[in-house]
Protein backbone atom coordinates (compact mmCIF):
# COMPACT_ATOMS: atom_id res chain seq x y z
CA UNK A 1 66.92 -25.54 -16.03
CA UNK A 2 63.21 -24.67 -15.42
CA UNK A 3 62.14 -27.89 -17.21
CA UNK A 4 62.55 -29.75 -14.19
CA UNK A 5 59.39 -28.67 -12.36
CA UNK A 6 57.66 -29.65 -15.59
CA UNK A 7 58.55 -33.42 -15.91
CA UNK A 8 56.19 -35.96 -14.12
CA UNK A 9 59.39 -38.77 -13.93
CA UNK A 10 59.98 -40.05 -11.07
CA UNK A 11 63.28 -42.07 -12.69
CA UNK A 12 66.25 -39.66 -12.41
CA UNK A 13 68.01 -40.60 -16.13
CA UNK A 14 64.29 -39.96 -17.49
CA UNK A 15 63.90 -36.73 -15.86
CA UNK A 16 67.70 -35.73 -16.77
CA UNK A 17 66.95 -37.02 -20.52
CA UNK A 18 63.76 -35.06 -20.77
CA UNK A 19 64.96 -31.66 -19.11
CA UNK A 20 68.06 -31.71 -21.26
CA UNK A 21 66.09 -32.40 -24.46
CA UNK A 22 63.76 -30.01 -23.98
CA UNK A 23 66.45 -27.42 -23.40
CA UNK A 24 68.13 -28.37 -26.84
CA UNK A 25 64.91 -28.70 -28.93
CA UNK A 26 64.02 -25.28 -27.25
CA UNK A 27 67.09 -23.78 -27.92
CA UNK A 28 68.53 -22.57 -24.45
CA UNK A 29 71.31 -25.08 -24.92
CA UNK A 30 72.71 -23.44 -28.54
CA UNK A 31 73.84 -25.66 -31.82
CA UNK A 32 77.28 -26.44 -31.50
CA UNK A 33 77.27 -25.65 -27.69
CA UNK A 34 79.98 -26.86 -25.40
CA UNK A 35 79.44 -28.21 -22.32
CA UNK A 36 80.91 -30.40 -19.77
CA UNK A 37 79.03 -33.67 -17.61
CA UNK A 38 79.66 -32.10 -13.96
CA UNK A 39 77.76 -28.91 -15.11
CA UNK A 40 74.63 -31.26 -15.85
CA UNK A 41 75.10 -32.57 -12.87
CA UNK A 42 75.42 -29.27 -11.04
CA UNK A 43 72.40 -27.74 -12.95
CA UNK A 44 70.00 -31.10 -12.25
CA UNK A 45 71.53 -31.60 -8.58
CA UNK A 46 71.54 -35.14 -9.19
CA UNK A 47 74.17 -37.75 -9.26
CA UNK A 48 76.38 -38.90 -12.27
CA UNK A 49 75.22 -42.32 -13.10
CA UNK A 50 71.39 -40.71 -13.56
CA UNK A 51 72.56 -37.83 -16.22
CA UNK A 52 75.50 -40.34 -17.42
CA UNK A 53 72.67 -42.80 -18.57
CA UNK A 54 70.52 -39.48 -20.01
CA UNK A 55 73.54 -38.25 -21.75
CA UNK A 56 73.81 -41.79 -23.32
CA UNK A 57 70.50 -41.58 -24.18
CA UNK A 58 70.70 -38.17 -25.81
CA UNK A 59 73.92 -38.80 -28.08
CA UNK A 60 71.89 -42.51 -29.26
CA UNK A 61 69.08 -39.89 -30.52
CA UNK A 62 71.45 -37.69 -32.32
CA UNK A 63 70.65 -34.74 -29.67
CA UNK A 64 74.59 -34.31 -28.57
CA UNK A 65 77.63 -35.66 -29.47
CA UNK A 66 80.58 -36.70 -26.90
CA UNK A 67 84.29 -35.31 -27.72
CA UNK A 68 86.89 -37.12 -26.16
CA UNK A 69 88.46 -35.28 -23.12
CA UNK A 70 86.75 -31.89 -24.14
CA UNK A 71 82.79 -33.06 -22.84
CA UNK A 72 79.80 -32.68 -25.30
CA UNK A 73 78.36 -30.28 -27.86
CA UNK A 74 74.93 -30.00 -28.89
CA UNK A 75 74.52 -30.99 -32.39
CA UNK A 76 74.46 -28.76 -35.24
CA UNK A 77 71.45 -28.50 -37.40
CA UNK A 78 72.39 -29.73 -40.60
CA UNK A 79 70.63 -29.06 -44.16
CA UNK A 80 71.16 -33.05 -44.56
CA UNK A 81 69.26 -34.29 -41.56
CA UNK A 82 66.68 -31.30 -41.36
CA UNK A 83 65.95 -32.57 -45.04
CA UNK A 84 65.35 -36.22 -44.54
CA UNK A 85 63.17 -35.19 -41.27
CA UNK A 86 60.88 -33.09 -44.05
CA UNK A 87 60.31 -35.36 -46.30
CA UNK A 88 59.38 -37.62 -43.74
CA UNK A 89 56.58 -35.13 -42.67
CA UNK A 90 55.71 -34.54 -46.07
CA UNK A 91 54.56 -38.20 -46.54
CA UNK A 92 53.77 -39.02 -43.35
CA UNK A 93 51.59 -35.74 -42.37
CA UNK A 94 49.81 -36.02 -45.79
CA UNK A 95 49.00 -39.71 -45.09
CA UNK A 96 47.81 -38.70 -41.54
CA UNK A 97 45.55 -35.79 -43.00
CA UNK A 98 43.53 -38.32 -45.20
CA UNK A 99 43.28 -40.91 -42.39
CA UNK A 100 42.40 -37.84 -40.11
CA UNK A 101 39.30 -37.15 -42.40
CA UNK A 102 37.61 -40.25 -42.29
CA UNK A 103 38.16 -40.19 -38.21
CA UNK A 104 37.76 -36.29 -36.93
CA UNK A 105 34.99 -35.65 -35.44
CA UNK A 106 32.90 -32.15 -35.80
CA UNK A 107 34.62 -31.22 -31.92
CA UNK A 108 38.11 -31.90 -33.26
CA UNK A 109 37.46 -29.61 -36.22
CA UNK A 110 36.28 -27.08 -34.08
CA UNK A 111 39.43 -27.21 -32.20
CA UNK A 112 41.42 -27.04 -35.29
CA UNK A 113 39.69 -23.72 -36.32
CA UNK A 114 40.17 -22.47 -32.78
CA UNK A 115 43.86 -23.84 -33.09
CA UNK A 116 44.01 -21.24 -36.64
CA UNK A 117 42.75 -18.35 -34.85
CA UNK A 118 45.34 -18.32 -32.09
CA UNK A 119 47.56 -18.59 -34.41
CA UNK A 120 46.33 -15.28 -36.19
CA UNK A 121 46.52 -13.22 -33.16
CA UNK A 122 49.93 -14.48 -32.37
CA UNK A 123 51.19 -13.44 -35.63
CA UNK A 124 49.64 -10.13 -35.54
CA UNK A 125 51.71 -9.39 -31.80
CA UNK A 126 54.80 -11.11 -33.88
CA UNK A 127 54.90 -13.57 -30.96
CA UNK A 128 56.52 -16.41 -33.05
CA UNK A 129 57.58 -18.77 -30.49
CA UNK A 130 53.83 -18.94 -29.30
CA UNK A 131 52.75 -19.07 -32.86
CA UNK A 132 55.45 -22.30 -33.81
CA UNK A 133 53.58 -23.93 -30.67
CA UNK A 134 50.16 -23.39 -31.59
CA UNK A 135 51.20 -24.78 -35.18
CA UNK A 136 52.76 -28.07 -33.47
CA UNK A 137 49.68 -28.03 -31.98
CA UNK A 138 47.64 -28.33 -35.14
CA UNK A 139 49.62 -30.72 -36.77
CA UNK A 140 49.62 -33.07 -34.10
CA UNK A 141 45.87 -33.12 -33.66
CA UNK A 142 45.75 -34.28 -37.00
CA UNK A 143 48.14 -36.89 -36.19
CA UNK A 144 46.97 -38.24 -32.95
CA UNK A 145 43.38 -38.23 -35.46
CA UNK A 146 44.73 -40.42 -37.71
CA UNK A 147 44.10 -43.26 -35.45
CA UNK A 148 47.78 -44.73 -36.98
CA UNK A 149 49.20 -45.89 -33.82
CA UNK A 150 52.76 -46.40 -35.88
CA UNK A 151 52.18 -43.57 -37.79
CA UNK A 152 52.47 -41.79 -34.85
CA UNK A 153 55.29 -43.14 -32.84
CA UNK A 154 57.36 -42.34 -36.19
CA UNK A 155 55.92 -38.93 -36.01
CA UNK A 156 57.04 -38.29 -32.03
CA UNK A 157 60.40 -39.70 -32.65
CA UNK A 158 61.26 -36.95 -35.50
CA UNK A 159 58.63 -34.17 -34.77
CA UNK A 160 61.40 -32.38 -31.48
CA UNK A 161 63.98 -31.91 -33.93
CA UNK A 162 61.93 -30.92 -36.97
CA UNK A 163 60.32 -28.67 -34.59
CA UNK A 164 64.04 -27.18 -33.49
CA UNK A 165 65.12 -26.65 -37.00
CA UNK A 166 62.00 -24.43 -37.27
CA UNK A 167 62.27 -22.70 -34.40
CA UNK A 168 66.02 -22.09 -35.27
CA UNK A 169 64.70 -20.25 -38.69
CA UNK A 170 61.71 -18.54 -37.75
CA UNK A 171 62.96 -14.97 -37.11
CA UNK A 172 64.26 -15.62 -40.89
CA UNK A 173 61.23 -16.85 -42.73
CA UNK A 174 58.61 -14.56 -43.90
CA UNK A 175 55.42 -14.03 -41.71
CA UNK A 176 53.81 -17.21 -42.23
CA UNK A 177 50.40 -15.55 -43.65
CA UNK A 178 50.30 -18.50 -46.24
CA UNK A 179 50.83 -20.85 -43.78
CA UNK A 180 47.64 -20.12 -42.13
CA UNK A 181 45.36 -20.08 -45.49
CA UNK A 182 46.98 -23.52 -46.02
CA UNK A 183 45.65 -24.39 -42.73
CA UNK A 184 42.53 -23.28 -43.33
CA UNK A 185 42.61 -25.43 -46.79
CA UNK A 186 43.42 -28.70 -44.88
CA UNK A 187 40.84 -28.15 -42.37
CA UNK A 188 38.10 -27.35 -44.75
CA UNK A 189 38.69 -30.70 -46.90
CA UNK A 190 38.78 -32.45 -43.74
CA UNK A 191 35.25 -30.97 -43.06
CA UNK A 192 34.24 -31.54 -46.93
CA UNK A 193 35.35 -35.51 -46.36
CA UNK A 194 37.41 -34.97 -49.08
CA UNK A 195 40.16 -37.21 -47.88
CA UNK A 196 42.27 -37.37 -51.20
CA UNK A 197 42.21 -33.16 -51.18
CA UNK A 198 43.30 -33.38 -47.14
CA UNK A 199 46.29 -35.40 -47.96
CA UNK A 200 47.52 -33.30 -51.28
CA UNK A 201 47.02 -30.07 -49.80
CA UNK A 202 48.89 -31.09 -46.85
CA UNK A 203 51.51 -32.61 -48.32
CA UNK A 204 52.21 -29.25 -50.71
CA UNK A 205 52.10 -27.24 -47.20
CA UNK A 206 54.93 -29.23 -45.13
CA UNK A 207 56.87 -29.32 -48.71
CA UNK A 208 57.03 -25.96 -48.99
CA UNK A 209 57.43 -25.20 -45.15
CA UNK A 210 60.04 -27.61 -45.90
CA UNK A 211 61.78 -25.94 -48.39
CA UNK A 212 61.96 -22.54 -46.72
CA UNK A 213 63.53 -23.77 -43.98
CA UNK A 214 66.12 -25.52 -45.89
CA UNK A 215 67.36 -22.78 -47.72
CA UNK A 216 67.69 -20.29 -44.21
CA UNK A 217 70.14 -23.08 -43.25
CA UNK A 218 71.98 -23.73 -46.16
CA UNK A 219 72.79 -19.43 -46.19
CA UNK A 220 73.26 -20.02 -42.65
CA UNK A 221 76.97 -19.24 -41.08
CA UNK A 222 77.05 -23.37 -39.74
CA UNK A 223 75.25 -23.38 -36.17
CA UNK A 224 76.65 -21.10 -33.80
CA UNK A 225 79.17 -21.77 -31.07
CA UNK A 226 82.57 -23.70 -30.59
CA UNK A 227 83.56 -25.45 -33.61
């Protein structure tokens, strides 16, 4: 797995738990995918009790599941959870966007326009994967603005499989066009100090996101491999 030149662990289960996430969220390990502990171990080159303890780790977080004497599949997404993870970035983004305003400074907002024109010229090569991580981008700066220290760790601990969900429907969704007006919206009330605005129009933009998203999964075939 190429993630492991990317982590800067030096624990082994951290490094196993964070190259095997990052695999799932990104989607090289499928929904519903079998696989077995050794060929972790094989992939990693590391021992068993490191990507035992990851494996642990990643069924606690809802990232696999274990199935007696068969190994573990990756977890499906399911309309259920993908909806509770929205409308917790419905209230939660739209809080952080009016907190955001009365922080950001003029450099942040800069960034955030420079963040919106990437994502133009992404959409217009169709590059979607590089415009979904541009967008996670965005939406975190206004986060990590906030200055919500709890606000935030809530957001981390949902945003990976929010952000797999979307990635998992993007090739279905229309060209998100609207998406980037919205942004443009958000940012300008941000600029206006119009904190109240910030927080509504943000709120209406992960709610609809939301519900697009939802309704690609619910016509989906459920996940794709080894049921």
């Amino acid at each position: 797995m190429r993630y492991k030149e990317e982590t800067n662990e030096d624990r082994l289960p951290q490094q196993a738990y964070i190259i095997i996430q990052k695999a799932i969220r990104n989607l090289q390990l499928q929904p519903n995918e079998a696989f077995l502990e050794r060929e972790i171990i094989e992939m990693l080159e590391m021992s068993r009790t490191p990507v035992r303890e990851a494996l642990i780790r990643l069924e606690m977080d809802r990232w696999i599941r274990l199935i007696p004497r068969k190994g573990f599949i990756v977890e499906p997404i399911v309309k259920e959870n993908i909806e509770q993870l929205c409308q917790i970035a419905e209230a939660l983004e739209g809080v952080a966007a009016e907190l955001a305003t009365l922080h950001i400074s003029e450099e942040q907002l800069e960034i955030l326009d420079s963040l919106i024109a990437n994502q133009e010229k992404y959409l217009k090569e169709n590059n979607l994967k590089a415009y979904l991580d541009i967008d996670n981008q965005f939406h975190n700066l206004i986060v990590e603005s906030s200055r919500n220290e709890r606000l935030k760790n809530i957001m981390d601990s949902h945003s990976d499989q929010l952000y797999r969900a979307r990635l998992f429907t993007i090739n279905e969704r229309e060209l998100p066009v609207r998406s980037i007006k919205e942004h443009r919206a958000i940012v300008a009330a941000m600029r206006a100090q119009d904190s109240k605005a910030a927080q509504l129009l943000m709120h209406s933009h992960r709610h609809r996101g939301g519900q697009e998203i939802l309704r690609i999964i619910e016509n989906k075939p459920r996940n794709k491999k080894n049921e």
